[in-house]
PDB file of N, CA and C in Angstrom:
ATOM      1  N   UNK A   1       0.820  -1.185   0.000  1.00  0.00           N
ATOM      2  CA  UNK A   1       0.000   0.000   0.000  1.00  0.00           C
ATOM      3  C   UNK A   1       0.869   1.256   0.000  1.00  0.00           C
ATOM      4  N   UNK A   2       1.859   1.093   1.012  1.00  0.00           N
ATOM      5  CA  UNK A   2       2.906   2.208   0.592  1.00  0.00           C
ATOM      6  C   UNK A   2       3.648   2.717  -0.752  1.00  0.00           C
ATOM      7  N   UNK A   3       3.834   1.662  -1.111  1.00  0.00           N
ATOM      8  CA  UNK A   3       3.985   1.787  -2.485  1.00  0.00           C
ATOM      9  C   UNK A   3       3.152   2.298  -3.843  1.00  0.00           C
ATOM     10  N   UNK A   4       2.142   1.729  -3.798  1.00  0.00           N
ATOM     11  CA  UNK A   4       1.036   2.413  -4.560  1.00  0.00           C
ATOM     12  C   UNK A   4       1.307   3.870  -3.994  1.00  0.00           C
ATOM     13  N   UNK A   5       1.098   4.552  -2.709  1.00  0.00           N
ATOM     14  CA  UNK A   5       0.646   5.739  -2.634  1.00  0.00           C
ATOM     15  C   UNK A   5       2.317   6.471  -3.192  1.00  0.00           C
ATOM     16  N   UNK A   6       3.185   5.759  -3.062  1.00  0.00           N
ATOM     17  CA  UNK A   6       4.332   6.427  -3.447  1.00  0.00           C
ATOM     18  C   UNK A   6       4.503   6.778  -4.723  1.00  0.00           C
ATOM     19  N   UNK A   7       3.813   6.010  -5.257  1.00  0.00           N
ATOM     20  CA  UNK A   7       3.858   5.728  -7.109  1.00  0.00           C
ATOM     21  C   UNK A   7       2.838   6.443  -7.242  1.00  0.00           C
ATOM     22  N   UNK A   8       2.316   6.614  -6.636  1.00  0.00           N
ATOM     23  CA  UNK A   8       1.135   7.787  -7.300  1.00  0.00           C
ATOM     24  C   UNK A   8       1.465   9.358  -7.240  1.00  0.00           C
ATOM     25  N   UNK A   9       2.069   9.445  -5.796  1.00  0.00           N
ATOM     26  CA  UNK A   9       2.306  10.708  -5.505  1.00  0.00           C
ATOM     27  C   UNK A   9       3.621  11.294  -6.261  1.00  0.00           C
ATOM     28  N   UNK A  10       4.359  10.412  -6.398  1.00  0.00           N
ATOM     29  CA  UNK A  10       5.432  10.989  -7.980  1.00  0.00           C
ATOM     30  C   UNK A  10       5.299  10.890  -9.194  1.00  0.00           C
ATOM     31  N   UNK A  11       4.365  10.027  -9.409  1.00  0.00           N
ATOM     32  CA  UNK A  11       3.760  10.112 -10.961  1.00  0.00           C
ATOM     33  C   UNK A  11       3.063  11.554 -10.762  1.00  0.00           C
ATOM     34  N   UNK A  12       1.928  12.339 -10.207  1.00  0.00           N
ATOM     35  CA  UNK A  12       1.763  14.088  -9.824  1.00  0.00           C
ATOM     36  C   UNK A  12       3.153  14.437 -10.046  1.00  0.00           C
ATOM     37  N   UNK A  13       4.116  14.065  -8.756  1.00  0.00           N
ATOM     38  CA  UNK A  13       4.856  15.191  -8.976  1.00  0.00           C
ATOM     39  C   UNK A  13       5.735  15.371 -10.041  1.00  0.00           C
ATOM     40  N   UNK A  14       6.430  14.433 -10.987  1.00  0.00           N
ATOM     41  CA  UNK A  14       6.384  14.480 -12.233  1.00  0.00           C
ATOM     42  C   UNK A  14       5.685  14.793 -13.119  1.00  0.00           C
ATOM     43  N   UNK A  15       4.485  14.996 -12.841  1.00  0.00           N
ATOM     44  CA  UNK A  15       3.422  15.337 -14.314  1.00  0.00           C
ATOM     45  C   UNK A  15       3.444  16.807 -14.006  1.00  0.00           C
ATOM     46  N   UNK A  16       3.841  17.138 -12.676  1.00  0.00           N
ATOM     47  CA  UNK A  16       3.797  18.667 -12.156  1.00  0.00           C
ATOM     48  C   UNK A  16       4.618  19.441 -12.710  1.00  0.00           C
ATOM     49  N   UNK A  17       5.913  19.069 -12.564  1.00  0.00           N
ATOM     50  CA  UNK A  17       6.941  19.492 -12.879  1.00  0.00           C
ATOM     51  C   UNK A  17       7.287  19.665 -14.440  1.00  0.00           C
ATOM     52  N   UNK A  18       6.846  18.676 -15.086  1.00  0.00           N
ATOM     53  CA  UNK A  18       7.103  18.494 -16.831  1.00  0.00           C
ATOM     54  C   UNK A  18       7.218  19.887 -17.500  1.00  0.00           C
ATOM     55  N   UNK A  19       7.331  20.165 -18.682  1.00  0.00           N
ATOM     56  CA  UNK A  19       7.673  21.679 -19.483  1.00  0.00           C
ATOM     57  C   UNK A  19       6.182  21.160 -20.299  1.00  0.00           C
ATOM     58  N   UNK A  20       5.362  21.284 -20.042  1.00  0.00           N
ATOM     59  CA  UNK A  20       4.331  21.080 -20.541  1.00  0.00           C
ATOM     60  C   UNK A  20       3.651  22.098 -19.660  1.00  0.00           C
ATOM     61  N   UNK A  21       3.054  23.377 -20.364  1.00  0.00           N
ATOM     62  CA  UNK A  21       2.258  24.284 -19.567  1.00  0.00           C
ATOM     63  C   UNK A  21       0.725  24.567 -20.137  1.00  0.00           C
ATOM     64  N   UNK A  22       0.094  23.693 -20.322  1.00  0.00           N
ATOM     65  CA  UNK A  22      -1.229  23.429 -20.508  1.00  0.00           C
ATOM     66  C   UNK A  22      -1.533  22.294 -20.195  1.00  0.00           C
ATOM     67  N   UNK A  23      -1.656  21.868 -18.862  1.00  0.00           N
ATOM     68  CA  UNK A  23      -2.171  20.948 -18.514  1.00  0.00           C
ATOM     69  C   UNK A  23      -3.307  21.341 -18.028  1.00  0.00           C
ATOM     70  N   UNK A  24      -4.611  20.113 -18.075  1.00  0.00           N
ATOM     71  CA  UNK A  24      -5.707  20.671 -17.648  1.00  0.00           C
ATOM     72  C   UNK A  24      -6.387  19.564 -16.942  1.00  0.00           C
ATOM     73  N   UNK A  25      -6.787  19.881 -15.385  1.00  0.00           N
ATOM     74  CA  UNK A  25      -7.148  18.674 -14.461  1.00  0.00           C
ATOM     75  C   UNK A  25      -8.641  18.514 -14.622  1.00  0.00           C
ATOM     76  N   UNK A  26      -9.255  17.821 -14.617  1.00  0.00           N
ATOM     77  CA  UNK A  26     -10.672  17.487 -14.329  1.00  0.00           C
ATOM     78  C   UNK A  26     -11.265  16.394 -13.346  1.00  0.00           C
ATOM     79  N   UNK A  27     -12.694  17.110 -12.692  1.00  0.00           N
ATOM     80  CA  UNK A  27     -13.336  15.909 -12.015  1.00  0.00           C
ATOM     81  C   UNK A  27     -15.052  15.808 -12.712  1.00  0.00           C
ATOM     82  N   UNK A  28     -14.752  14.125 -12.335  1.00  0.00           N
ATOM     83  CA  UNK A  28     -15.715  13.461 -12.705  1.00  0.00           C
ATOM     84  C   UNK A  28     -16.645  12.527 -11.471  1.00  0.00           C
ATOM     85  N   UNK A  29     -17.759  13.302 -11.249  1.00  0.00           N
ATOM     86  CA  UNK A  29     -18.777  12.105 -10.616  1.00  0.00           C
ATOM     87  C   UNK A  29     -19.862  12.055 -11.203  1.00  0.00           C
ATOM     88  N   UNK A  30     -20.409  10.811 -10.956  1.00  0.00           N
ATOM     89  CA  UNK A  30     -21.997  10.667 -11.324  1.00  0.00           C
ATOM     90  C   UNK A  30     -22.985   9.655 -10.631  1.00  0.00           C
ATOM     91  N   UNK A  31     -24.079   9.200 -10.690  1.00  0.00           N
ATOM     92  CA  UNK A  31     -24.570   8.088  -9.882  1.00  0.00           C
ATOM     93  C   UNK A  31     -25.416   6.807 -11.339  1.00  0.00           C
ATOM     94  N   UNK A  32     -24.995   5.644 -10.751  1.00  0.00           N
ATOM     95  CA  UNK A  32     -25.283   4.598 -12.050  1.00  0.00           C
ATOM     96  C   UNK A  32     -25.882   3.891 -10.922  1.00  0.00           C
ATOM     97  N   UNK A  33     -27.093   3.817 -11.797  1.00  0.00           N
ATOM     98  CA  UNK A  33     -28.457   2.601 -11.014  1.00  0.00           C
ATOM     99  C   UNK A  33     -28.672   1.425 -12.015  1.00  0.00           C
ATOM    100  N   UNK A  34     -28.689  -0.037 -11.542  1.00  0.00           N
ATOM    101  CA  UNK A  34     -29.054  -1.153 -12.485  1.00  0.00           C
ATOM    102  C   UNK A  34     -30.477  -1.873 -11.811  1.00  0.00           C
ATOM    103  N   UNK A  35     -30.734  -2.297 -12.466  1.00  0.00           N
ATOM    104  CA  UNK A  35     -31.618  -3.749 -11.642  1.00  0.00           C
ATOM    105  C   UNK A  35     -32.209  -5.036 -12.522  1.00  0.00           C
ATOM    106  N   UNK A  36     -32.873  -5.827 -12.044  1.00  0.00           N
ATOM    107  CA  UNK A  36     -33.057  -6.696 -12.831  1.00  0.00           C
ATOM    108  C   UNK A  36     -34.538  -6.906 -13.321  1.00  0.00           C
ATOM    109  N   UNK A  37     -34.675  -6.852 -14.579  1.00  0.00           N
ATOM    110  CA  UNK A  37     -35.913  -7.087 -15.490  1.00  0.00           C
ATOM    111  C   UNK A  37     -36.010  -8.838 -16.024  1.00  0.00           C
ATOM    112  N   UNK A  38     -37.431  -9.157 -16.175  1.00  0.00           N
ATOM    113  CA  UNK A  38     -37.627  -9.966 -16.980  1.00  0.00           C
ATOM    114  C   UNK A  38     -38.706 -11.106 -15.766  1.00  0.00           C
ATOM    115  N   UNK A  39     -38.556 -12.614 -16.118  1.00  0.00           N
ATOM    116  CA  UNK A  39     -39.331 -13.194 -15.038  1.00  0.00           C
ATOM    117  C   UNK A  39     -38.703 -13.714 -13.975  1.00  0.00           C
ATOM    118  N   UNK A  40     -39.855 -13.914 -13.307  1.00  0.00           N
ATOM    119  CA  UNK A  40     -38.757 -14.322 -11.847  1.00  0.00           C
ATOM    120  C   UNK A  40     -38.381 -13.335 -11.153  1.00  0.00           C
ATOM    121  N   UNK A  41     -38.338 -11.984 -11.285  1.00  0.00           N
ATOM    122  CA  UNK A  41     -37.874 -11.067 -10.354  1.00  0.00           C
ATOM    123  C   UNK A  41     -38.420 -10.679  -9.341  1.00  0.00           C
ATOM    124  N   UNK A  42     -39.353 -11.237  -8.694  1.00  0.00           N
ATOM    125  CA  UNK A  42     -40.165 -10.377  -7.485  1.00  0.00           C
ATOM    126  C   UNK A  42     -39.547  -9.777  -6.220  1.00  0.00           C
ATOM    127  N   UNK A  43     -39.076  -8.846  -5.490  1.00  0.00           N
ATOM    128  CA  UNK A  43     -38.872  -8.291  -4.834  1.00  0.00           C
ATOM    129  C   UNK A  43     -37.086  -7.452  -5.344  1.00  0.00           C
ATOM    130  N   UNK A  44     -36.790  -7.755  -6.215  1.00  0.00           N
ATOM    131  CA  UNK A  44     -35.992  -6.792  -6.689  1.00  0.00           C
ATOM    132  C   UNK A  44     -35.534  -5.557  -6.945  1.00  0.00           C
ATOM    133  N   UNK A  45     -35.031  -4.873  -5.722  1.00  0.00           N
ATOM    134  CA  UNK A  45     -34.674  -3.153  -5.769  1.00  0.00           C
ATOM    135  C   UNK A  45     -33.785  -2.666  -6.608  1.00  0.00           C
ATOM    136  N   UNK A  46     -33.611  -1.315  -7.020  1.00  0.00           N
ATOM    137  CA  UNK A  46     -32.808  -0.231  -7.882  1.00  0.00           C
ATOM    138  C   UNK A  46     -31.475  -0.756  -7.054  1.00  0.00           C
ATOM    139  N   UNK A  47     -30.339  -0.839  -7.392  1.00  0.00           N
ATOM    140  CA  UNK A  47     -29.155  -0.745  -7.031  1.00  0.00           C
ATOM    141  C   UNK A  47     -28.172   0.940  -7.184  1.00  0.00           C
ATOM    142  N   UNK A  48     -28.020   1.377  -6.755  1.00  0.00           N
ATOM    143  CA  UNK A  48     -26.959   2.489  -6.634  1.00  0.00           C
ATOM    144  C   UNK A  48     -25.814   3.121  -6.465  1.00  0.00           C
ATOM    145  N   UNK A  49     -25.038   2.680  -7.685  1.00  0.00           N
ATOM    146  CA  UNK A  49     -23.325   3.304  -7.390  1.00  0.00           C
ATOM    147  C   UNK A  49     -23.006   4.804  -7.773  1.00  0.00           C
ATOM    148  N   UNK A  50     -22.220   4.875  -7.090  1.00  0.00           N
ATOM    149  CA  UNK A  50     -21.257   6.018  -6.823  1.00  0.00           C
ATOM    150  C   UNK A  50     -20.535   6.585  -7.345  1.00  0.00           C
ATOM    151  N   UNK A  51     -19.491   7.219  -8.427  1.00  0.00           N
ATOM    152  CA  UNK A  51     -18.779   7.188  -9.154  1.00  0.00           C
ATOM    153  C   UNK A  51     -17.862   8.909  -9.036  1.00  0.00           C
ATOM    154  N   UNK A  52     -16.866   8.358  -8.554  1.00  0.00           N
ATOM    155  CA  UNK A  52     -15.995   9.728  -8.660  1.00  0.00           C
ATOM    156  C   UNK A  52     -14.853   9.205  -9.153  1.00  0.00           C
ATOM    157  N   UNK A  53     -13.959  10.369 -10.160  1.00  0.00           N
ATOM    158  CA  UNK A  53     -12.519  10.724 -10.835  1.00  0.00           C
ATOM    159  C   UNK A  53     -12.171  11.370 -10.940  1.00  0.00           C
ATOM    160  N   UNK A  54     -10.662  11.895 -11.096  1.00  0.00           N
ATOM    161  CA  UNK A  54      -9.772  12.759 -11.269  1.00  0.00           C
ATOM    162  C   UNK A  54      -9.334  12.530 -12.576  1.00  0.00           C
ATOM    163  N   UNK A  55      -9.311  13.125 -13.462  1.00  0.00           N
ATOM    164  CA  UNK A  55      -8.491  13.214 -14.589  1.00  0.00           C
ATOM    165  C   UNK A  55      -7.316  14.484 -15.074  1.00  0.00           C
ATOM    166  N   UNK A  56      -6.679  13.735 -16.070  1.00  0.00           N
ATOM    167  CA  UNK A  56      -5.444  15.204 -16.657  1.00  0.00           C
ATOM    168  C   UNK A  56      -5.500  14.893 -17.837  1.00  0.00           C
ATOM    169  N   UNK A  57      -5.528  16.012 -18.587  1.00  0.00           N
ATOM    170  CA  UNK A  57      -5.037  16.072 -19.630  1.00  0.00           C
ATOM    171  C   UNK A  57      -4.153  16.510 -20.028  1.00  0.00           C
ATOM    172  N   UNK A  58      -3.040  15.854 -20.986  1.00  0.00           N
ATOM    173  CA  UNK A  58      -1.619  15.849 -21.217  1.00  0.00           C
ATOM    174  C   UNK A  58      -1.409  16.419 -22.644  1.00  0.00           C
ATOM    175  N   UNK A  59      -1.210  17.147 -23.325  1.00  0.00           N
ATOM    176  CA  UNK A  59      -0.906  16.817 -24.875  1.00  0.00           C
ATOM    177  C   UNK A  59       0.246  16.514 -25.420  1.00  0.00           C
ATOM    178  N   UNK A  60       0.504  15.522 -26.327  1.00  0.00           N
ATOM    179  CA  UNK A  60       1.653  15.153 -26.292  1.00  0.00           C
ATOM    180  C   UNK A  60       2.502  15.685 -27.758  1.00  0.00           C
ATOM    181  N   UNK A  61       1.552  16.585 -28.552  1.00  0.00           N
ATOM    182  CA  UNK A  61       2.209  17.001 -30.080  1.00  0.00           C
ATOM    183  C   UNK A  61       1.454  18.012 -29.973  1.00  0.00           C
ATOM    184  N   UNK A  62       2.066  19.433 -30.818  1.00  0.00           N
ATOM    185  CA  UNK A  62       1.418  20.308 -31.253  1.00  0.00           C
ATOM    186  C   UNK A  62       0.489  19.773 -32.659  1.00  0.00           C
ATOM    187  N   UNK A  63      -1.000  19.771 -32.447  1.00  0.00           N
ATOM    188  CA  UNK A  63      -2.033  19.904 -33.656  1.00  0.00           C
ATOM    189  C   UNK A  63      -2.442  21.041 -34.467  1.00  0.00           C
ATOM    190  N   UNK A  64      -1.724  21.520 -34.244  1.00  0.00           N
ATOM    191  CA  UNK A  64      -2.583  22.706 -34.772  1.00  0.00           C
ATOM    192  C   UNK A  64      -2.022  22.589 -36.223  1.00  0.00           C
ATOM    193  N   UNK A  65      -2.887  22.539 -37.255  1.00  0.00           N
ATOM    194  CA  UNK A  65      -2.732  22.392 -38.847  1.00  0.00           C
ATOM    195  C   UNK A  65      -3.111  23.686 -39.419  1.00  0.00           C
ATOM    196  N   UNK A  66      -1.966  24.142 -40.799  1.00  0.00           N
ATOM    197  CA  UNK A  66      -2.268  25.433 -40.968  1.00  0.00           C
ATOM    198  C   UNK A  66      -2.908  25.142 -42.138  1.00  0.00           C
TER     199      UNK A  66
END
């Protein structure tokens, strides 16, 4: 577990540091409900997950076409 958090927290601080000055962070949540249809289902409730992320965006080439 130490490890993971170590590897995470320098993969940031490397992505921090890079000569790349348009980086752009984003978050993502939302809520996803399933359940089950068809026969046979009687007493079957909505289920409800959770969903949060962090994202970055990196670019790795200039696009711009003249």
């Amino acid at each position: 577990m130490k490890k993971l958090a170590f590897f995470i927290l320098l993969s940031l601080v490397t992505l921090g540091v890079s000569a790349q000055s348009n980086l752009k962070w984003n978050v993502n949540a939302g809520i996803g409900m399933s359940n089950w249809y068809g026969d046979d289902t009687d007493g079957t409730d909505a289920k409800f997950a959770y969903k949060v992320g962090i994202g970055l965006e990196v670019p790795f080439a200039n696009t711009n076409i003249t």
